[in-house]
C-alpha atoms as a PDB file:
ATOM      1  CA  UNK A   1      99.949  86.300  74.250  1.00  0.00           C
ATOM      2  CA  UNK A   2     101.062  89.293  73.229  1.00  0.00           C
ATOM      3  CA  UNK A   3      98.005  92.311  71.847  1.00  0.00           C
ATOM      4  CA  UNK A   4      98.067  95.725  70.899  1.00  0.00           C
ATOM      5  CA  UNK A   5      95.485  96.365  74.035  1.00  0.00           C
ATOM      6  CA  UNK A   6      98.337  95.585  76.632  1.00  0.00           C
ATOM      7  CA  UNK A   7     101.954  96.482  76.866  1.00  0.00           C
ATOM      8  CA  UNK A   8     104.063  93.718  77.217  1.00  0.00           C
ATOM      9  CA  UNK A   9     104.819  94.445  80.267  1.00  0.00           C
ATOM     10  CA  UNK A  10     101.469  94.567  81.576  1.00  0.00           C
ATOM     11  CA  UNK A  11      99.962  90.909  80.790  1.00  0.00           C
ATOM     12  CA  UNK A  12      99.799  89.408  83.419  1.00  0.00           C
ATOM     13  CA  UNK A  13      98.623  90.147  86.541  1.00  0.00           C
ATOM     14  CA  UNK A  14      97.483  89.075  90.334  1.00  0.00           C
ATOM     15  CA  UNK A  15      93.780  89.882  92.170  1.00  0.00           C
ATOM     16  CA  UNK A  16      93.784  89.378  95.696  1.00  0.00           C
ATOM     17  CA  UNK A  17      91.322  89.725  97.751  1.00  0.00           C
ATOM     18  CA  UNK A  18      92.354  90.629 101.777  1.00  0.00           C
ATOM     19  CA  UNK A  19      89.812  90.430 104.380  1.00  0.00           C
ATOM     20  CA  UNK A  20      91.210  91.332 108.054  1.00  0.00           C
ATOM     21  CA  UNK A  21      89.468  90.782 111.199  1.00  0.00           C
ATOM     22  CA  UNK A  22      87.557  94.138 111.838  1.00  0.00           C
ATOM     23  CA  UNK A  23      89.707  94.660 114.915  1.00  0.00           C
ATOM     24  CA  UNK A  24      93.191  94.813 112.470  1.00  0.00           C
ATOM     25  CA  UNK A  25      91.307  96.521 109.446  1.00  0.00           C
ATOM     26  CA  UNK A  26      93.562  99.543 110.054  1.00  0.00           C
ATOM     27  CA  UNK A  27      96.510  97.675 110.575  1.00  0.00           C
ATOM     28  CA  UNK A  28      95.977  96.337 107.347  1.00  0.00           C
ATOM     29  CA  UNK A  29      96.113  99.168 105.823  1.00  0.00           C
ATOM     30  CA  UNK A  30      98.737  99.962 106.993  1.00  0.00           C
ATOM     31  CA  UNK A  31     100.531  97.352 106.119  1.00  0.00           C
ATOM     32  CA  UNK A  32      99.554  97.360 102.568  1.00  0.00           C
ATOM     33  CA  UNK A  33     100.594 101.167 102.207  1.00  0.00           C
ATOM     34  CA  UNK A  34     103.618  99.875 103.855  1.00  0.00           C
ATOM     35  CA  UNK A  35     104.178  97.407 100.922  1.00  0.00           C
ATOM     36  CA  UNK A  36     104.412  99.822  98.257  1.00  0.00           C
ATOM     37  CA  UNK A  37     108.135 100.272  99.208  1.00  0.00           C
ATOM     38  CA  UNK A  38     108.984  96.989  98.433  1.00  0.00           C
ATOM     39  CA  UNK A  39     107.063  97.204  95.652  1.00  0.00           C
ATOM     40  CA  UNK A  40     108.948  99.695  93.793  1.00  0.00           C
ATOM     41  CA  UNK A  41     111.692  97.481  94.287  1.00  0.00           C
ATOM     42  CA  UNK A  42     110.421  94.513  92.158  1.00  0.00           C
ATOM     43  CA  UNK A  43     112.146  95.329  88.685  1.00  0.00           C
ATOM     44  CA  UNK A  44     109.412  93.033  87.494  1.00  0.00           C
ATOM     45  CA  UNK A  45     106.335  94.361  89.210  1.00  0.00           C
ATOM     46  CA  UNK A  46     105.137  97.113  86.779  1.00  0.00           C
ATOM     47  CA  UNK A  47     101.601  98.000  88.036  1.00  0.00           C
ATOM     48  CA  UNK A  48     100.415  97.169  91.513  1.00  0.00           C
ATOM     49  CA  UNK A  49      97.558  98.872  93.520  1.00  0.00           C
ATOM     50  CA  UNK A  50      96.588  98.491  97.447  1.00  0.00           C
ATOM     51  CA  UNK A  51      92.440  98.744  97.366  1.00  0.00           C
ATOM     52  CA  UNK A  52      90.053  99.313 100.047  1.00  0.00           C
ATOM     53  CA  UNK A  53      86.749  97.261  99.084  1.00  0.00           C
ATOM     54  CA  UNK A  54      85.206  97.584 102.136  1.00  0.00           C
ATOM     55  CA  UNK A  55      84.885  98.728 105.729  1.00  0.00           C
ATOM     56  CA  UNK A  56      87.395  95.572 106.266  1.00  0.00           C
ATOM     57  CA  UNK A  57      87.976  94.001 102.874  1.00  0.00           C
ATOM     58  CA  UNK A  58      91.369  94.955 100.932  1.00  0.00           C
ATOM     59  CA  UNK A  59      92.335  93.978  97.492  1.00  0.00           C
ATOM     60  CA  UNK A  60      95.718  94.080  95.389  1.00  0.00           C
ATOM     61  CA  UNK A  61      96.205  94.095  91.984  1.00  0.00           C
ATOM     62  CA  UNK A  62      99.444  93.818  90.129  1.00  0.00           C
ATOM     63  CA  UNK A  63     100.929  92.960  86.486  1.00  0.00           C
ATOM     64  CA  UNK A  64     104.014  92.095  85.197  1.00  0.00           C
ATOM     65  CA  UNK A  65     105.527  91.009  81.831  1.00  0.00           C
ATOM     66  CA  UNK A  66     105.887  87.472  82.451  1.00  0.00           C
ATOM     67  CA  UNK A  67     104.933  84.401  83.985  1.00  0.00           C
ATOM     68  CA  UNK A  68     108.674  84.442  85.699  1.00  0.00           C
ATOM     69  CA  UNK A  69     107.951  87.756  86.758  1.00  0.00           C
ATOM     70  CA  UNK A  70     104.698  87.130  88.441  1.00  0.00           C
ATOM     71  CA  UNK A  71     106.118  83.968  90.307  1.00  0.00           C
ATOM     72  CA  UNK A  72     109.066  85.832  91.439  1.00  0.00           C
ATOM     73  CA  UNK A  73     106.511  88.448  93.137  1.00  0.00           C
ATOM     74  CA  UNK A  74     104.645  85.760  94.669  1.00  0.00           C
ATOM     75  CA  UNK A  75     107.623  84.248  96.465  1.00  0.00           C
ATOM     76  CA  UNK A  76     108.448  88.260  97.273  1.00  0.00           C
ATOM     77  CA  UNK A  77     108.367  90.231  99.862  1.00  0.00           C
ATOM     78  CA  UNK A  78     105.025  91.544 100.371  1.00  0.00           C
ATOM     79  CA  UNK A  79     103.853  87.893  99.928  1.00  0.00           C
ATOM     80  CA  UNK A  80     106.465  86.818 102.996  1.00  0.00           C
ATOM     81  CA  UNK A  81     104.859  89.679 104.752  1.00  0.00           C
ATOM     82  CA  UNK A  82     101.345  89.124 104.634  1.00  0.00           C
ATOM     83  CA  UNK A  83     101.165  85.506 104.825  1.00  0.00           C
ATOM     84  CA  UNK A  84     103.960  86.579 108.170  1.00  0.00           C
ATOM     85  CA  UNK A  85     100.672  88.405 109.600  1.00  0.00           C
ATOM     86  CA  UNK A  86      97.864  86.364 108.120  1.00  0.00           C
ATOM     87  CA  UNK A  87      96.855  84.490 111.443  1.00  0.00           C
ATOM     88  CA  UNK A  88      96.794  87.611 113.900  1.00  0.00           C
ATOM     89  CA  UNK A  89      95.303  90.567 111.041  1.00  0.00           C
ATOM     90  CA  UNK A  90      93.208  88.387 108.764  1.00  0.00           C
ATOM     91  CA  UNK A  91      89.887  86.494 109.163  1.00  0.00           C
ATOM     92  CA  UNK A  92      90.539  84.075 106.386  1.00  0.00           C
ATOM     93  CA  UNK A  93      93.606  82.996 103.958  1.00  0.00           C
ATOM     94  CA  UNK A  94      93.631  85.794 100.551  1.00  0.00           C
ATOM     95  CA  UNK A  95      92.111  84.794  97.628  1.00  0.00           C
ATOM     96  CA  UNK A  96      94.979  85.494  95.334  1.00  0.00           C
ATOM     97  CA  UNK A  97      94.030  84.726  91.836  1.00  0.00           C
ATOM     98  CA  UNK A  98      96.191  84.472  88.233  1.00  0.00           C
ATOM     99  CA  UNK A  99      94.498  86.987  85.781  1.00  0.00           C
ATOM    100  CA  UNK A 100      95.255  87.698  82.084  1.00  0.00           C
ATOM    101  CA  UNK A 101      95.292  91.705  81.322  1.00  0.00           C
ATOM    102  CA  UNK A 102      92.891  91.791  78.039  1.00  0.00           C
ATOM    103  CA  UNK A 103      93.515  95.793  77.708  1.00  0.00           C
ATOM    104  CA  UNK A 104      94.678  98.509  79.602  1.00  0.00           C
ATOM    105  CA  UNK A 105      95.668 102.208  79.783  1.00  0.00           C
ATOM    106  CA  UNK A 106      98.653 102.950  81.763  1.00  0.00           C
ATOM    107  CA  UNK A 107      99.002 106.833  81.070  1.00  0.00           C
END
C-alpha cells in the first residue's frame, strides 16, 4: 500500500524483540552494534535500529520497500548470526514480528 505518510521505501518493516541471558546481556550488545556493518550492506534494508529495552532485553527494528526486500533480510546475515548465537546468549527464541509502517519521518 503505498501513502503519502511513508516513503516507499519505508513500508514495511521488522520488530524484534531480543532477550539474552543476563550473563551475555553485554555480549549482546555487542553483537547487535556489531550488526550494523552488515547492515549497511543490505541495498534493501533502509532503516534499521539496535534498541536497548531493558537491563537485558534488546529490540530491532527495520523497514524496507518491499515484501522481497524484507524476506531477503530475514534470510541475511544478521539473521544467520543471531539465530548462530541464540542457544549460548539468549534466554528464549526472538519474537520477530511483520509490521506495516503507517507514517514516518526519516529526516
Amino acid at each position: 500500500m503505498t501513502s503519502a505518510l511513508v516513503p516507499d521505501t519505508t513500508r514495511l518493516g521488522l520488530l524484534a524483540r531480543i532477550e539474552a541471558k543476563p550473563e551475555h546481556a553485554a555480549d549482546v550488545a555487542e553483537l547487535l552494534t556489531g550488526a550494523l556493518a552488515l547492515a549497511r550492506e543490505e541495498a534493501g534494508t533502509t532503516v534499521w535500529f539496535a534498541l536497548r529495552l531493558g537491563p537485558t532485553t534488546f529490540g530491532i527494528f527495520d523497514a524496507f520497500g518491499s515484501d522481497a526486500d524484507r524476506t531477503a533480510h530475514l534470510q541475511g546475515r544478521i539473521a544467520a548470526a543471531l539465530m548462530e548465537n541464540a542457544p549460548k546468549l539468549l534466554a528464549e527464541a526472538p519474537e520477530i514480528l511483520p509490521v506495516d509502517v503507517l507514517a514516518a519521518k526519516l529526516a
